[in-house]
N, C-alpha and C. Protein backbone atom coordinates (compact mmCIF):
# COMPACT_ATOMS: atom_id res chain seq x y z
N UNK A 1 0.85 -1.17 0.00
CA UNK A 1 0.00 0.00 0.00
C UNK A 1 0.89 1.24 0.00
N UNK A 2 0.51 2.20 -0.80
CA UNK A 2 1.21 3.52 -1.15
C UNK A 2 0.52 4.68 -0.13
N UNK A 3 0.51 5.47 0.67
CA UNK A 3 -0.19 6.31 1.69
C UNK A 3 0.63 8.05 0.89
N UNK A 4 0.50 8.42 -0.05
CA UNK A 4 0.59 9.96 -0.27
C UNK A 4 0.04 10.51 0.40
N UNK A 5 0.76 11.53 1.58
CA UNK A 5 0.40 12.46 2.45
C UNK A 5 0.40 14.20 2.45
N UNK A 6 0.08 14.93 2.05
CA UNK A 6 0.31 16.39 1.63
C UNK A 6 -0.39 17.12 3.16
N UNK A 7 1.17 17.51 3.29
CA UNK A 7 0.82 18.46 4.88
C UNK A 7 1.84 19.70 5.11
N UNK A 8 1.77 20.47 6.02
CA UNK A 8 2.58 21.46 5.99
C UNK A 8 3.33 21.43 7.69
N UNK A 9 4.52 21.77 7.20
CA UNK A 9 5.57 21.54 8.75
C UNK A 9 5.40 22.29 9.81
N UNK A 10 4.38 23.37 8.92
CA UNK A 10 3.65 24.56 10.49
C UNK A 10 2.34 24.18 10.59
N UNK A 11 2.10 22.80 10.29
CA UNK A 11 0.69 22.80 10.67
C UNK A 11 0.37 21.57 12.11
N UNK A 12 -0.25 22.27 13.02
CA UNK A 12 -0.26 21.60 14.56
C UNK A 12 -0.92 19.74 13.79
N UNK A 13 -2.01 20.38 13.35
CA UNK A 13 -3.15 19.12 13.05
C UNK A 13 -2.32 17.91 12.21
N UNK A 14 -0.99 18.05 11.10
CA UNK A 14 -0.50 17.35 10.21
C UNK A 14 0.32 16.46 11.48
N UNK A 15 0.66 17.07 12.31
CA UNK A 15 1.75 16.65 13.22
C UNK A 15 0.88 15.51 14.23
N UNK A 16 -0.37 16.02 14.49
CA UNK A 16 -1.14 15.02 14.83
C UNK A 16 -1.47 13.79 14.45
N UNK A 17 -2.02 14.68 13.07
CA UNK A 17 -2.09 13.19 12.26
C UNK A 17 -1.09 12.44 11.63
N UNK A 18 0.10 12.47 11.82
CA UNK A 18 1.07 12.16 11.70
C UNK A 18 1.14 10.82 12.95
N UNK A 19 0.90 10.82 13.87
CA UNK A 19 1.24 10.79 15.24
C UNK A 19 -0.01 9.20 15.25
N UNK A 20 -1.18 9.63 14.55
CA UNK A 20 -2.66 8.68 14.56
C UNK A 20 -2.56 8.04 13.47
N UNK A 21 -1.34 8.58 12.34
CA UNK A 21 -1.10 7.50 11.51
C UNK A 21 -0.30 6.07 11.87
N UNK A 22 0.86 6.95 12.43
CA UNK A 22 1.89 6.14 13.07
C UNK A 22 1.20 4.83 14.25
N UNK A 23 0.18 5.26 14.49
CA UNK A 23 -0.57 4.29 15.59
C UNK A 23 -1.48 3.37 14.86
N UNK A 24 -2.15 3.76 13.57
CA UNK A 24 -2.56 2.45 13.15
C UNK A 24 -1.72 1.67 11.77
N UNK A 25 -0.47 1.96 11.65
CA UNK A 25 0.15 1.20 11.10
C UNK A 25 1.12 0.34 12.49
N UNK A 26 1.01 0.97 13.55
CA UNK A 26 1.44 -0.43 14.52
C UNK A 26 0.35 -1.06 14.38
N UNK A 27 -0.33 -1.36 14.70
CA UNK A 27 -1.58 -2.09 14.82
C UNK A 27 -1.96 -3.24 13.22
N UNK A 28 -1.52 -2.48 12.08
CA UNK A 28 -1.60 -2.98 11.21
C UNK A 28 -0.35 -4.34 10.58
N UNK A 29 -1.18 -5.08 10.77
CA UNK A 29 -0.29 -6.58 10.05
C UNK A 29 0.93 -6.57 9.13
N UNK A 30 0.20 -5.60 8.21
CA UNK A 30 1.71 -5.61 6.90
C UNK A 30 2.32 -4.50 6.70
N UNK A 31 2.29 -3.36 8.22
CA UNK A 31 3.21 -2.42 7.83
C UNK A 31 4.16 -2.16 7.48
N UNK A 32 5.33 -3.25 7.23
CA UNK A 32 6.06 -3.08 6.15
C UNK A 32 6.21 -2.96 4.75
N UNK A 33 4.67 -3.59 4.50
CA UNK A 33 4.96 -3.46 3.42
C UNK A 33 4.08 -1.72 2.40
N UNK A 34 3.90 -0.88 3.59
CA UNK A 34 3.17 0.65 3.32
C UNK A 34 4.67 1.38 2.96
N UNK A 35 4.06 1.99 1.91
CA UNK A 35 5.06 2.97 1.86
C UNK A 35 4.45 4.15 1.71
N UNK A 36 4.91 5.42 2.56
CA UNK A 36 4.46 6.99 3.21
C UNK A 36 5.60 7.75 1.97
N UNK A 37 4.65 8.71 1.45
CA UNK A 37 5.06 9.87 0.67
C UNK A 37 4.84 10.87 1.34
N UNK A 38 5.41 11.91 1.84
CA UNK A 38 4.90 13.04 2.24
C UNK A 38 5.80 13.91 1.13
N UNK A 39 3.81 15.01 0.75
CA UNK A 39 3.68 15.96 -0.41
C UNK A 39 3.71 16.99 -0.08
N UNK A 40 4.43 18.45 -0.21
CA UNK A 40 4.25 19.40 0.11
C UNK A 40 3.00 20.17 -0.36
N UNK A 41 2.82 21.00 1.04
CA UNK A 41 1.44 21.68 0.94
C UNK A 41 1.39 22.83 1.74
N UNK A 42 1.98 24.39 1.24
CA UNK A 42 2.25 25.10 1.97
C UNK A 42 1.05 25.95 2.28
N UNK A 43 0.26 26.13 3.34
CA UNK A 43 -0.93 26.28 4.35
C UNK A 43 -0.84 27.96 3.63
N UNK A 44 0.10 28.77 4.06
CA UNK A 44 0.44 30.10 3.66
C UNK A 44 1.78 30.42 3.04
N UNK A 45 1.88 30.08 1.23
CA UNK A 45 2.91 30.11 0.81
C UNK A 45 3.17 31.55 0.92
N UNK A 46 2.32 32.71 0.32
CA UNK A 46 2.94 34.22 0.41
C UNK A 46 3.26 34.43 1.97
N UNK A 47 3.29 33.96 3.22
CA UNK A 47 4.05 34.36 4.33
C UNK A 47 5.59 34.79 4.29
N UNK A 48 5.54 36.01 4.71
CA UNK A 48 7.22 36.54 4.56
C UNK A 48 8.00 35.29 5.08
N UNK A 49 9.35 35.43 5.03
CA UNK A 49 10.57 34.45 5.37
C UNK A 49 10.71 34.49 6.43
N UNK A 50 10.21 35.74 7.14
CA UNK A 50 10.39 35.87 8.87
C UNK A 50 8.91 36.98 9.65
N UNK A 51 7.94 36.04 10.20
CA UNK A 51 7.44 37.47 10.46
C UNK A 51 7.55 37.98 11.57
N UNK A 52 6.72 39.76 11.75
CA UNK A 52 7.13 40.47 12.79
C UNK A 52 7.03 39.81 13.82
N UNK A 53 5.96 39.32 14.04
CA UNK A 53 5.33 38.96 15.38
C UNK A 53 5.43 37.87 16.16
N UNK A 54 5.24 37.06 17.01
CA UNK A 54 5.18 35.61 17.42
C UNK A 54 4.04 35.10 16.76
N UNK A 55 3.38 33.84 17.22
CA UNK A 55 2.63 32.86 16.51
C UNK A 55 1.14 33.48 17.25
N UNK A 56 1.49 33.91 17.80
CA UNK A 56 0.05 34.36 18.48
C UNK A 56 -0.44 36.00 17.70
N UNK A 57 0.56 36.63 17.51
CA UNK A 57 0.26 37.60 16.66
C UNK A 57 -0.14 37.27 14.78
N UNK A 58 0.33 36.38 14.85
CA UNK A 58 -0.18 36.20 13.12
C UNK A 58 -1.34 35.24 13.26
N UNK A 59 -1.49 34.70 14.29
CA UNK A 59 -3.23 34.30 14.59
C UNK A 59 -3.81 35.08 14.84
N UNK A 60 -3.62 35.88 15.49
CA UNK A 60 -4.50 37.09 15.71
C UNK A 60 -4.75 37.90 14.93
N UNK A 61 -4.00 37.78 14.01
CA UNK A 61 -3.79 39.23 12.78
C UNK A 61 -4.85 38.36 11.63
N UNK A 62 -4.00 36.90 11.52
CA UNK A 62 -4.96 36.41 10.29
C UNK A 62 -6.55 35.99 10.43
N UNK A 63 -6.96 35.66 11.35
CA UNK A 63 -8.30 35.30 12.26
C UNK A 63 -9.02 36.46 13.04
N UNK A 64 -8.54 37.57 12.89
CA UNK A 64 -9.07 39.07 13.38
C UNK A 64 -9.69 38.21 15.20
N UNK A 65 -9.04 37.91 15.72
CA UNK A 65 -9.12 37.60 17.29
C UNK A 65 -8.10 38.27 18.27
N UNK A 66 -8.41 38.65 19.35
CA UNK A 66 -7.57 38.94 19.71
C UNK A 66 -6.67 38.11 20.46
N UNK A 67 -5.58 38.80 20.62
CA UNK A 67 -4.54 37.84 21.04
C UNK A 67 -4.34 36.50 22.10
N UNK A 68 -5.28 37.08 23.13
CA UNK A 68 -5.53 36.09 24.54
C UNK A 68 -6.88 34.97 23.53
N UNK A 69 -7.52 34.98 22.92
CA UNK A 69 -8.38 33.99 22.25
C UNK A 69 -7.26 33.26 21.46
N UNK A 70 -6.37 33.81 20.63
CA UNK A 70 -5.28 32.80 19.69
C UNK A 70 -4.84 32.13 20.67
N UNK A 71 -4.33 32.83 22.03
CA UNK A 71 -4.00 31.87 23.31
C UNK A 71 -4.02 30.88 23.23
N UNK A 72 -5.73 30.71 23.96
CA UNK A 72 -6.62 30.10 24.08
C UNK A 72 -6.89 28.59 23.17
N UNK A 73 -6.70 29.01 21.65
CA UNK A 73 -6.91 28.46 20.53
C UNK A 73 -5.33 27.12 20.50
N UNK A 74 -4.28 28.15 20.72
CA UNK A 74 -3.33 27.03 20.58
C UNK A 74 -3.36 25.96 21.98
N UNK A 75 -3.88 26.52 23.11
CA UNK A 75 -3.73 25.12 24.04
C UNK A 75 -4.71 24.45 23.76
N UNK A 76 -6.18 24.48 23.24
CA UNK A 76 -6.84 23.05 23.25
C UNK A 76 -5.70 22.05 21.91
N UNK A 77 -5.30 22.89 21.43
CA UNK A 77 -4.22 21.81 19.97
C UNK A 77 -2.64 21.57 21.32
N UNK A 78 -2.43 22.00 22.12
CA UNK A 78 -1.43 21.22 22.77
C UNK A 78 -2.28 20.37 23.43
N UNK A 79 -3.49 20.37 24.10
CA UNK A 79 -4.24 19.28 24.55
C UNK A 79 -4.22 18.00 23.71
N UNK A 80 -4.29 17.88 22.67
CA UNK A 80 -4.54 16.80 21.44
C UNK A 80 -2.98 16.66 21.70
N UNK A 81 -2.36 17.50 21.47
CA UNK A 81 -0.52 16.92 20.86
C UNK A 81 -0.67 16.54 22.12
N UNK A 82 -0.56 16.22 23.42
CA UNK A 82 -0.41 15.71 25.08
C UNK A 82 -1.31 14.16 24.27
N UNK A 83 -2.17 14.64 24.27
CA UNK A 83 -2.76 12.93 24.13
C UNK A 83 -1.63 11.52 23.13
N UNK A 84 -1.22 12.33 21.97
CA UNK A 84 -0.47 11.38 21.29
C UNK A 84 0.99 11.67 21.15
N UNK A 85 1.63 12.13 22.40
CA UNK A 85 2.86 12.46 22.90
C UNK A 85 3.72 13.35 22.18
N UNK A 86 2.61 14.61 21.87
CA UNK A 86 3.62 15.59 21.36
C UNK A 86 3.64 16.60 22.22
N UNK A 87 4.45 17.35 22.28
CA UNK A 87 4.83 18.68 23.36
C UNK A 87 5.17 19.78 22.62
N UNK A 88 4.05 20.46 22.24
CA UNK A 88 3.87 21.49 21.75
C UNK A 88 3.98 22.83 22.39
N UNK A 89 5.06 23.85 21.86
CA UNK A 89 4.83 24.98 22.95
C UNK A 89 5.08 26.08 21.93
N UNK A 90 3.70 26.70 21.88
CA UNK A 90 3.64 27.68 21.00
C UNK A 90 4.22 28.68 20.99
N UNK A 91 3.95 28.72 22.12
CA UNK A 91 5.24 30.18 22.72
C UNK A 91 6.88 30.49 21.98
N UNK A 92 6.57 29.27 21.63
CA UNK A 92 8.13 29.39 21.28
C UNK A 92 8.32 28.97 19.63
N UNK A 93 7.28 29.32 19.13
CA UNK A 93 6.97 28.98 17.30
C UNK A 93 7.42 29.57 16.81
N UNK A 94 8.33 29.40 15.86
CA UNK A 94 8.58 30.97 14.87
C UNK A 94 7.96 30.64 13.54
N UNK A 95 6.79 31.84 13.44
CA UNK A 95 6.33 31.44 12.58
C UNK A 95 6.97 32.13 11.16
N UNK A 96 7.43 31.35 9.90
CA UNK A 96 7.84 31.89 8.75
C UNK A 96 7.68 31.36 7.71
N UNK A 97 7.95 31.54 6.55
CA UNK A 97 7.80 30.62 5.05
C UNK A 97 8.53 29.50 5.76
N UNK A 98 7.44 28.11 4.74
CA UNK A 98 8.13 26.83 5.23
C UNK A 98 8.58 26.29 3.65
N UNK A 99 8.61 27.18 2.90
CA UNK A 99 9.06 26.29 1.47
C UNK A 99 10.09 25.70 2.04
N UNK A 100 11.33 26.24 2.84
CA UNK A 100 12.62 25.69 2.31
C UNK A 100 12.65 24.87 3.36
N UNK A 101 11.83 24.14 4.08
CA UNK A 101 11.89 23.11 4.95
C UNK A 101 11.07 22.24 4.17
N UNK A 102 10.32 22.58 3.17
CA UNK A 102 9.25 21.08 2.03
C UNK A 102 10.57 21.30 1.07
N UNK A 103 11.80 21.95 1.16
CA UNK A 103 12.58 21.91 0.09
C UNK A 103 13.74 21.04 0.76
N UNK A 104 13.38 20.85 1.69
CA UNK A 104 14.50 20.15 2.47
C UNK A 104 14.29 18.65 3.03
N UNK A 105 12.85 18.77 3.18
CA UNK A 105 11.90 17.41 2.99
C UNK A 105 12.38 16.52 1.51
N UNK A 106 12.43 17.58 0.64
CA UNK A 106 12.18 16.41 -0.95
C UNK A 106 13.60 16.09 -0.66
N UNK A 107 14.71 17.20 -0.62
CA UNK A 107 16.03 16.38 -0.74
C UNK A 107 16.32 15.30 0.40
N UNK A 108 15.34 15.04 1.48
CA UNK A 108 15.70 14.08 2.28
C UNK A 108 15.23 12.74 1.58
N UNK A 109 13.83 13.21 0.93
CA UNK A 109 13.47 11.53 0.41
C UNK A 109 14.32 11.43 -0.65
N UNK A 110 14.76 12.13 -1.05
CA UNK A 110 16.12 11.48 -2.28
C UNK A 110 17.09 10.73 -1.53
N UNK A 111 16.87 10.69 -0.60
CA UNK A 111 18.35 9.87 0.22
C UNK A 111 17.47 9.09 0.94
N UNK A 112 16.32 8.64 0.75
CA UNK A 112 15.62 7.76 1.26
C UNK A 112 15.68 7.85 3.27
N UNK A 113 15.22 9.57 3.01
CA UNK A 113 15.66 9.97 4.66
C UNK A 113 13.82 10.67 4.71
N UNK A 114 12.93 10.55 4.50
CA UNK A 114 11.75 11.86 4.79
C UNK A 114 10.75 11.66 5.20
N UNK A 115 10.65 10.28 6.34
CA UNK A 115 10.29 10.26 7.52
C UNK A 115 11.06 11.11 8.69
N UNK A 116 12.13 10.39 8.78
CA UNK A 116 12.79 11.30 10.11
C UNK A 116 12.90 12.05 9.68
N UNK A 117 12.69 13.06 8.64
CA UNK A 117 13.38 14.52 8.71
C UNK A 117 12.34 15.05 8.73
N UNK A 118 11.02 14.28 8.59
CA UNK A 118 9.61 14.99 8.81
C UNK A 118 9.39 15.04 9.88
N UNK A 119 9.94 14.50 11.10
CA UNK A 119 9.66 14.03 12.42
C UNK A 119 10.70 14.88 13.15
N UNK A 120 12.01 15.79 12.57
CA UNK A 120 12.55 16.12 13.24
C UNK A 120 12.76 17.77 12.62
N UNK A 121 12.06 18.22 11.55
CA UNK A 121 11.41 19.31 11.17
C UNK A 121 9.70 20.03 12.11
N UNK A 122 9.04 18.61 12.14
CA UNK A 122 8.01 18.86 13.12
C UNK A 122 8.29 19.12 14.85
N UNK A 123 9.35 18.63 15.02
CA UNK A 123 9.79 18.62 16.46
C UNK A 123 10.45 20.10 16.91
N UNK A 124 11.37 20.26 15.83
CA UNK A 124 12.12 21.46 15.61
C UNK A 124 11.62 22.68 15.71
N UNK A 125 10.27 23.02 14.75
CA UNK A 125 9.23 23.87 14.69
C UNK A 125 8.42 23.51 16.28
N UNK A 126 7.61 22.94 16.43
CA UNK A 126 6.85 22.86 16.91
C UNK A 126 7.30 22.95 19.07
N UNK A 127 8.17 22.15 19.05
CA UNK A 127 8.88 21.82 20.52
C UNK A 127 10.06 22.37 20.87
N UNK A 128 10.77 22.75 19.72
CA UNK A 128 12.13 23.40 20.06
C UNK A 128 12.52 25.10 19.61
N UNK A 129 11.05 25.69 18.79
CA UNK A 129 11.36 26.84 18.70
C UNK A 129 12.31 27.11 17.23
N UNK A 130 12.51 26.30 16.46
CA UNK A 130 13.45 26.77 15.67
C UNK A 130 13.01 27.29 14.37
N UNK A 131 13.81 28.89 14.31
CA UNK A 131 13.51 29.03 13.11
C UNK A 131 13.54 28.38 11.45
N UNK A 132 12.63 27.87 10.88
CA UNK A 132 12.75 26.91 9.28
C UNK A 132 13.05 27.39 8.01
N UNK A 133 13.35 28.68 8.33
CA UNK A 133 13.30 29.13 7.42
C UNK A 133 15.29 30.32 7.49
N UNK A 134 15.71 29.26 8.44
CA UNK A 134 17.45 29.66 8.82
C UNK A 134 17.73 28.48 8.32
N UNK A 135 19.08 29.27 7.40
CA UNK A 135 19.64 27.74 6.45
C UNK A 135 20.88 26.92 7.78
N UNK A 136 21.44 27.60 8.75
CA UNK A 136 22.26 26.89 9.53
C UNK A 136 21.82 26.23 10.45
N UNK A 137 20.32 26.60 10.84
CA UNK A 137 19.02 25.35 11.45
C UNK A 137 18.59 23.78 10.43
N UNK A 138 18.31 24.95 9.10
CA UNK A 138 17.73 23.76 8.36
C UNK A 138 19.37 22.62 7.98
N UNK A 139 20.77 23.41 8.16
CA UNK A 139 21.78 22.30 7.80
C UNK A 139 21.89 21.51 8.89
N UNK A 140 21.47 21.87 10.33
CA UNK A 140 21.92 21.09 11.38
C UNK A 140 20.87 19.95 11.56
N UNK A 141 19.50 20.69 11.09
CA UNK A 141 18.39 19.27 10.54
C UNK A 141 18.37 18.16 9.96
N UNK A 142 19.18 18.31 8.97
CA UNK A 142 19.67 17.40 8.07
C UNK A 142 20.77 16.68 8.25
N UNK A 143 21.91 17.28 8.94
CA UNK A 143 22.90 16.28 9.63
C UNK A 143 22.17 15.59 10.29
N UNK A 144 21.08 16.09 11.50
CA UNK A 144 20.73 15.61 12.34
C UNK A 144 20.20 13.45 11.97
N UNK A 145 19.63 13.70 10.32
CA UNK A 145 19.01 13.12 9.93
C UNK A 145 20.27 11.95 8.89
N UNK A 146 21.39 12.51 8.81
CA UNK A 146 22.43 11.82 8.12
C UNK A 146 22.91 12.55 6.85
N UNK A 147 22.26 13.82 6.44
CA UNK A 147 22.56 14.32 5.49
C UNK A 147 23.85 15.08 5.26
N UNK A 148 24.39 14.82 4.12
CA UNK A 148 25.70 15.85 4.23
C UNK A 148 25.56 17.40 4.62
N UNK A 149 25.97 18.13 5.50
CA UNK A 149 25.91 19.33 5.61
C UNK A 149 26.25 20.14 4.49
N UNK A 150 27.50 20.12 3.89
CA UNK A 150 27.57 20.83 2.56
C UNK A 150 26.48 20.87 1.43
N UNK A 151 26.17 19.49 1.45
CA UNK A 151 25.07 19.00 0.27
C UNK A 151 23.26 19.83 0.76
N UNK A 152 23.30 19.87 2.20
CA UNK A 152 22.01 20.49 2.73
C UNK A 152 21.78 22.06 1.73
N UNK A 153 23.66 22.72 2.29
CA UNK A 153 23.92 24.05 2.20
C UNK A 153 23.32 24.62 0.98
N UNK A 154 24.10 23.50 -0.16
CA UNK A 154 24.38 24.10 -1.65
C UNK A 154 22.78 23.91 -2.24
N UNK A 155 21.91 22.61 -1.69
CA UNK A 155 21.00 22.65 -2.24
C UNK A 155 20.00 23.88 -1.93
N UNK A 156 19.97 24.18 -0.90
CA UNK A 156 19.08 25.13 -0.09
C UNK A 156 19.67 27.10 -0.33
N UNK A 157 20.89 26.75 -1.02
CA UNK A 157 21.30 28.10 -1.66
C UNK A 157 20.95 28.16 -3.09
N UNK A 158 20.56 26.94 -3.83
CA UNK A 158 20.32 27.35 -5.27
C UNK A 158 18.69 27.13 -5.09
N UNK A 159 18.04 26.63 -6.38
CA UNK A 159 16.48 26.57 -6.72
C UNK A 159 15.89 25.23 -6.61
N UNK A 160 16.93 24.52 -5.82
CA UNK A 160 16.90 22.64 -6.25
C UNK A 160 15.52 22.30 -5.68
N UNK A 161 14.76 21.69 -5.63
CA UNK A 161 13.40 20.98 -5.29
C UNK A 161 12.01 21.93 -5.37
N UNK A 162 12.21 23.68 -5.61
CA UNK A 162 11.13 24.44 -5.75
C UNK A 162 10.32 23.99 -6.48
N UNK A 163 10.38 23.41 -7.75
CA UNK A 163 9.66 22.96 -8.78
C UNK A 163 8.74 21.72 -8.19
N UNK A 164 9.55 21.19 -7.67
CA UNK A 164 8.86 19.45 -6.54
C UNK A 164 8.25 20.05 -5.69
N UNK A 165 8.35 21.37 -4.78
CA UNK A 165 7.09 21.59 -3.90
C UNK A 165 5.86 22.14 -4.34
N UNK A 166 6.05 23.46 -5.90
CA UNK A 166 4.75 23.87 -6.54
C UNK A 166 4.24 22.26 -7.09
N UNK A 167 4.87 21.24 -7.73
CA UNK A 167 4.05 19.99 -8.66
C UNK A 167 3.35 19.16 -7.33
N UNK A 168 3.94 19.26 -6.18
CA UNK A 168 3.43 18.70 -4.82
C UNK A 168 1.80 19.34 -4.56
N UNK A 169 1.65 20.83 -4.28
CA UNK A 169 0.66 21.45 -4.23
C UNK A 169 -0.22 21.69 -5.59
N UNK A 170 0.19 21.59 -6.90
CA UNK A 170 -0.68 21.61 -7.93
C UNK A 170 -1.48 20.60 -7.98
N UNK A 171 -0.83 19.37 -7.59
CA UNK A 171 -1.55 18.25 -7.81
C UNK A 171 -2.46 18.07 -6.58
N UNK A 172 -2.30 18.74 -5.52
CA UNK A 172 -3.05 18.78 -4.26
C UNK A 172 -4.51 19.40 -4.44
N UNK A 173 -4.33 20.61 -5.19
CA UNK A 173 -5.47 21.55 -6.26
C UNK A 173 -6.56 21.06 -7.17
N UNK A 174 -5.67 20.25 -8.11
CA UNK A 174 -6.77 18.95 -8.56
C UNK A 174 -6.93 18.00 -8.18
N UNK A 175 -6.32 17.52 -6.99
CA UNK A 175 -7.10 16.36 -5.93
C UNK A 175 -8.50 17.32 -5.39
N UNK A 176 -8.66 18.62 -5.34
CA UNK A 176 -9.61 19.36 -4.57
C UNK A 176 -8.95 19.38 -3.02
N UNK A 177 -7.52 19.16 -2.69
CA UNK A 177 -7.34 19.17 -1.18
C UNK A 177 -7.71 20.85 -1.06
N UNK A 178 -8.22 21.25 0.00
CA UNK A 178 -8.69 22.35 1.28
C UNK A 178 -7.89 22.78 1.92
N UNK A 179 -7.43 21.50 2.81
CA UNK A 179 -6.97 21.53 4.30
C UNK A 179 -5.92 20.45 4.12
N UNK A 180 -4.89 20.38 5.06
CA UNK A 180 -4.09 19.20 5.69
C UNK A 180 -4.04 19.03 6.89
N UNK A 181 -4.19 17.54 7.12
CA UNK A 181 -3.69 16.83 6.41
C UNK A 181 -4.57 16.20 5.63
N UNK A 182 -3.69 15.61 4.46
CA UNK A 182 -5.17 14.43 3.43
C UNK A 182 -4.26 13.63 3.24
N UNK A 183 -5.35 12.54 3.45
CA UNK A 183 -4.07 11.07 2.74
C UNK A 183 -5.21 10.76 1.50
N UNK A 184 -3.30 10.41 0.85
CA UNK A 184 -4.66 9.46 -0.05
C UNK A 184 -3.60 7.99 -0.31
N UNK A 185 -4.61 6.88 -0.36
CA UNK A 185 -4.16 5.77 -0.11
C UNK A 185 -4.49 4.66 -1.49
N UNK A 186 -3.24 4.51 -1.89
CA UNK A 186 -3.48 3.70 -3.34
C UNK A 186 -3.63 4.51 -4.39
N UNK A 187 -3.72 5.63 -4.42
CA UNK A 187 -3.69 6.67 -5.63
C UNK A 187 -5.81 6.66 -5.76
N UNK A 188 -6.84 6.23 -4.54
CA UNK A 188 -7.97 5.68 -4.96
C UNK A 188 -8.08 6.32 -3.79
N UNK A 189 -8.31 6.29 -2.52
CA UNK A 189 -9.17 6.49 -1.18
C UNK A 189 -8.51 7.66 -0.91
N UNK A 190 -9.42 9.05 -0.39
CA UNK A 190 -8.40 9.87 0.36
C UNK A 190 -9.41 9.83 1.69
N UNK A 191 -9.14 10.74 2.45
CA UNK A 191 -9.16 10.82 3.61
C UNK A 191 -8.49 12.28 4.16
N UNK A 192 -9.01 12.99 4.98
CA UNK A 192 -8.38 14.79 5.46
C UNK A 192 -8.99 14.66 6.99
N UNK A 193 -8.14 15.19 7.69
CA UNK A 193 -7.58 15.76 8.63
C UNK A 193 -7.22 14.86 9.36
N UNK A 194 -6.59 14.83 10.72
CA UNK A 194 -6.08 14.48 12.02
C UNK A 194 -6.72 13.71 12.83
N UNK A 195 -7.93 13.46 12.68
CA UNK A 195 -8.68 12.38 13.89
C UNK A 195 -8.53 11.04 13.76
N UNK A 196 -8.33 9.84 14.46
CA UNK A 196 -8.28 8.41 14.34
C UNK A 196 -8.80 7.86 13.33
């Protein structure tokens, strides 16, 4: 079984469902023999490279709420990440363009690396505060993961995989995806969002 996944590395819910995937392929008999694509799907591609504010200010700004409601909003989603052992702390999000972390995703599955580097891009963002959109974060990601550091550098300084994240999201467009996460399973069944 083939599982194509299109999600974004700033998105709380992908990380979830990430988390409820991972739990019913234990459960499942022939999980070896599944193989996971993850498709890029950038939530807010025009987002500057760095923005002004923390994560609570560009919720607030993009959702016209005020700030103590975005609060509010991100702990019931650390409630969910607590249930399937993620430790989410918003406080410490930087929110920015994530192309060059889905650009750093494709060059990991070329090295047959983009599980863990999806797992340690989501951790990074989400638990450790790190900016994704700093190329000496995104090179220490990729060592982290076995990748050559030089090879992270040079790819992430030229145009290498841009083309693989717009054909990632075009094809997401005429699937009709909305939202992420969506699986789709066998190139036939999809399936969207984060719940069991």
């Amino acid at each position: 079984m083939t599982i194509d996944i299109w999600s974004d590395v700033a998105c709380p819910y992908c990380y979830i469902g990430k988390r409820h995937l991972e739990a019913a392929l234990a459960r499942f008999p022939k999980s070896e023999t599944v193989t996971i694509n993850w498709r890029s799907f950038e939530l807010d591609p025009n987002a500057p490279v760095k923005s002004p504010g923390d994560l609570y200010d560009v919720l607030s700004h993009k959702y016209r709420m005020p700030r103590s409601q975005a609060q509010q909003m991100t702990q019931s989603v650390e409630n969910m990440g607590r249930a399937v052992g993620i430790d989410f702390d918003f406080a410490k999000a930087v929110p920015v363009n994530t192309l060059a972390a889905h650009r750093l995703m494709h060059l990991a599955a070329e090295h047959g690396l983009q599980s863990p580097a999806n797992e340690q891009i989501f951790a990074a963002y989400f638990s450790e505060g790190k900016d994704l959109s700093d190329l000496p974060t995104l090179i220490a990601l990729g060592e982290a993961i076995g990748l050559d550091a030089v090879l992270v550098e040079s790819t992430l300084q030229s145009d290498a995989f841009i083309e693989d994240v717009r054909n990632d999201e075009e094809q997401a467009y005429e699937l009709g995806v909305q939202g992420v996460p969506f699986f789709v399973f066998d190139q036939k069944y999809a399936l969207r969002g984060h719940n069991p």
